[in-house]
Protein backbone atom coordinates (compact mmCIF):
# COMPACT_ATOMS: atom_id res chain seq x y z
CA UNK A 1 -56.67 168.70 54.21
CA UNK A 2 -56.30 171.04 51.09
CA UNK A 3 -57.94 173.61 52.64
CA UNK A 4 -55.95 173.39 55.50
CA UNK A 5 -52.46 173.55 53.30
CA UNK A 6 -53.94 176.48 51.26
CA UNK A 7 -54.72 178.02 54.46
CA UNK A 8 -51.34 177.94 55.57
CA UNK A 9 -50.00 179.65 52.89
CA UNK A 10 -51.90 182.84 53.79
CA UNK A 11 -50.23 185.66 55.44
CA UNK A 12 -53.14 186.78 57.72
CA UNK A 13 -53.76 185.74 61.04
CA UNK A 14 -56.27 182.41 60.12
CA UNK A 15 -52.68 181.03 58.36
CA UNK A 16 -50.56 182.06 61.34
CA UNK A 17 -53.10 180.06 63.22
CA UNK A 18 -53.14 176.98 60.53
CA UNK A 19 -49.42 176.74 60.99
CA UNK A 20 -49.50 177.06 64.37
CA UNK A 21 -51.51 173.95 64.38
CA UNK A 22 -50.48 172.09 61.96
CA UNK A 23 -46.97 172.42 64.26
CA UNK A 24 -48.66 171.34 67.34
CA UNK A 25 -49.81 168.13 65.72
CA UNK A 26 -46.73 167.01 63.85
CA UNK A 27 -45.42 167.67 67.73
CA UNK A 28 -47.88 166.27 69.06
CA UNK A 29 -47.88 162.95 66.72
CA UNK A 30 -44.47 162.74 67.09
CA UNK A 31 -44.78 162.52 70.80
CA UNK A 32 -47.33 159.93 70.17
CA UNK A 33 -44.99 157.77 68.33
CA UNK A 34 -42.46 157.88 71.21
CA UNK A 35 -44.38 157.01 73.81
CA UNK A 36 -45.46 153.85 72.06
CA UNK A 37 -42.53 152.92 71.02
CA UNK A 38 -40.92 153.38 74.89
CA UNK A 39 -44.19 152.02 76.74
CA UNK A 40 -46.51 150.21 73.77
CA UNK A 41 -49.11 151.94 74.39
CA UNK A 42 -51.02 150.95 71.32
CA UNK A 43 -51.59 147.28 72.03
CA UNK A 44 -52.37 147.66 76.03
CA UNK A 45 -54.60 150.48 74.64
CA UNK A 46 -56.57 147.83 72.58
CA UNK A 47 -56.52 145.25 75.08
CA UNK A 48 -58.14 147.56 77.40
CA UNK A 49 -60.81 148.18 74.81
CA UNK A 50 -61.64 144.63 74.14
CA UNK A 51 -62.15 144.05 77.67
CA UNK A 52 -65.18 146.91 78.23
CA UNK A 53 -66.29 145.86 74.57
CA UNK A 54 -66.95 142.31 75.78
CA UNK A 55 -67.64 143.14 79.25
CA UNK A 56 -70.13 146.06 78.34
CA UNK A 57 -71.85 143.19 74.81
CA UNK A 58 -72.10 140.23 78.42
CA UNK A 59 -73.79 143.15 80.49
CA UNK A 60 -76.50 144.17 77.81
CA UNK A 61 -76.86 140.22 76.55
CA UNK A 62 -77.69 139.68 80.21
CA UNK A 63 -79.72 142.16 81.39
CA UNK A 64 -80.87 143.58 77.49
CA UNK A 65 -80.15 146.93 78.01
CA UNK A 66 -80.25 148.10 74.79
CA UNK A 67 -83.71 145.84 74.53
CA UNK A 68 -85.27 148.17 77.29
CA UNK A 69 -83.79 151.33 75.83
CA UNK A 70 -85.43 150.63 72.20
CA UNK A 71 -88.38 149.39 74.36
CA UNK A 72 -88.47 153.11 75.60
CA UNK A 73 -87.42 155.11 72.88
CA UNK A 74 -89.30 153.19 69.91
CA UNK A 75 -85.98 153.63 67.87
CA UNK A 76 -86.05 150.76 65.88
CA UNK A 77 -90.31 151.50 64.99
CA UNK A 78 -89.15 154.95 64.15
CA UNK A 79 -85.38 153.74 62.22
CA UNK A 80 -88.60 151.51 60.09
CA UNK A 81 -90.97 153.76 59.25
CA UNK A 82 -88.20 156.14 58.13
CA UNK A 83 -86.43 153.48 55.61
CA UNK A 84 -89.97 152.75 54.57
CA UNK A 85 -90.81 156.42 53.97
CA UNK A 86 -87.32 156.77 52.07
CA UNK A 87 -88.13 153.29 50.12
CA UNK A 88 -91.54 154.82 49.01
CA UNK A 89 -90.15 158.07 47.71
CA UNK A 90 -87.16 156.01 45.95
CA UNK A 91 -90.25 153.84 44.21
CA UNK A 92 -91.67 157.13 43.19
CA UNK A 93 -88.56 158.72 41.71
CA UNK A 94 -87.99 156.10 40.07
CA UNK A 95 -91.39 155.61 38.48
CA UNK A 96 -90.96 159.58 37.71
CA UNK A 97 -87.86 159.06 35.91
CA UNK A 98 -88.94 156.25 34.18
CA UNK A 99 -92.02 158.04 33.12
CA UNK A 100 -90.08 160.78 31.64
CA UNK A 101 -87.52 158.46 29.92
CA UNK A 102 -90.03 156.75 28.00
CA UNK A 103 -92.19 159.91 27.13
CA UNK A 104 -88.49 161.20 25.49
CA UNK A 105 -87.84 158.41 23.91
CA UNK A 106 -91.32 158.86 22.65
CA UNK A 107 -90.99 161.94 21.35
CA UNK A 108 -90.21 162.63 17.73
C-alpha cells in the first residue's frame, strides 16, 4: 500500500497509471457498496457459499475424494517427509547454535 501511494505521487507514466487505478477501485468499491446495499448481495453471496461448502465436504465424506487424490499423489507421505526433513535441520541449528553459545561463553 505505501508503495502504491508513493507511486502515485510520481509524475511519469507508472503514477499516471497508479492513479488511474487507484480511481477505478475507489469506483469500483463504491459500486460494490451500492449494489449491496440495493440487492444484499453480501449475505445471499455467503449463503450460496455455504451451500457448495457443505455440499462439496458430503460429496468427498461420501465418496473420499480427497482420500483417492492423496492416494494418487502421495501428498500427505511427501507434506511428512518434508516437516521431518525441516524438523531435522531445526534440531541441527539448534544444536549449532547451542554449540557456539557455550564455546563463547567459554571463552575468556
Amino acid at each position: 500500500a505505501c508503495l502504491a501511494a508513493y507511486s502515485a505521487t510520481l509524475g511519469n507514466s507508472f503514477g499516471a497509471a497508479v492513479k488511474s487505478a487507484g480511481s477505478a477501485a475507489t469506483k469500483v468499491y463504491a459500486k460494490t457498496l451500492e449494489l449491496n446495499e440495493q440487492y444484499d448481495v453480501l449475505p445471499k453471496a455467503k449463503s450460496a457459499l455455504d451451500t457448495v461448502a457443505t455440499a462439496t465436504s458430503n460429496l468427498d465424506k461420501n465418496y473420499g475424494i480427497t482420500a483417492k487424490i492423496d492416494e494418487q499423489l502421495k501428498i500427505s507421505a511427501a507434506v511428512e517427509k518434508a516437516v521431518s526433513k525441516v524438523s531435522e535441520v531445526k534440531e541441527s541449528v539448534t544444536a549449532k547454535v547451542s554449540d557456539l553459545k557455550s564455546k563463547a561463553d567459554a571463552a575468556p
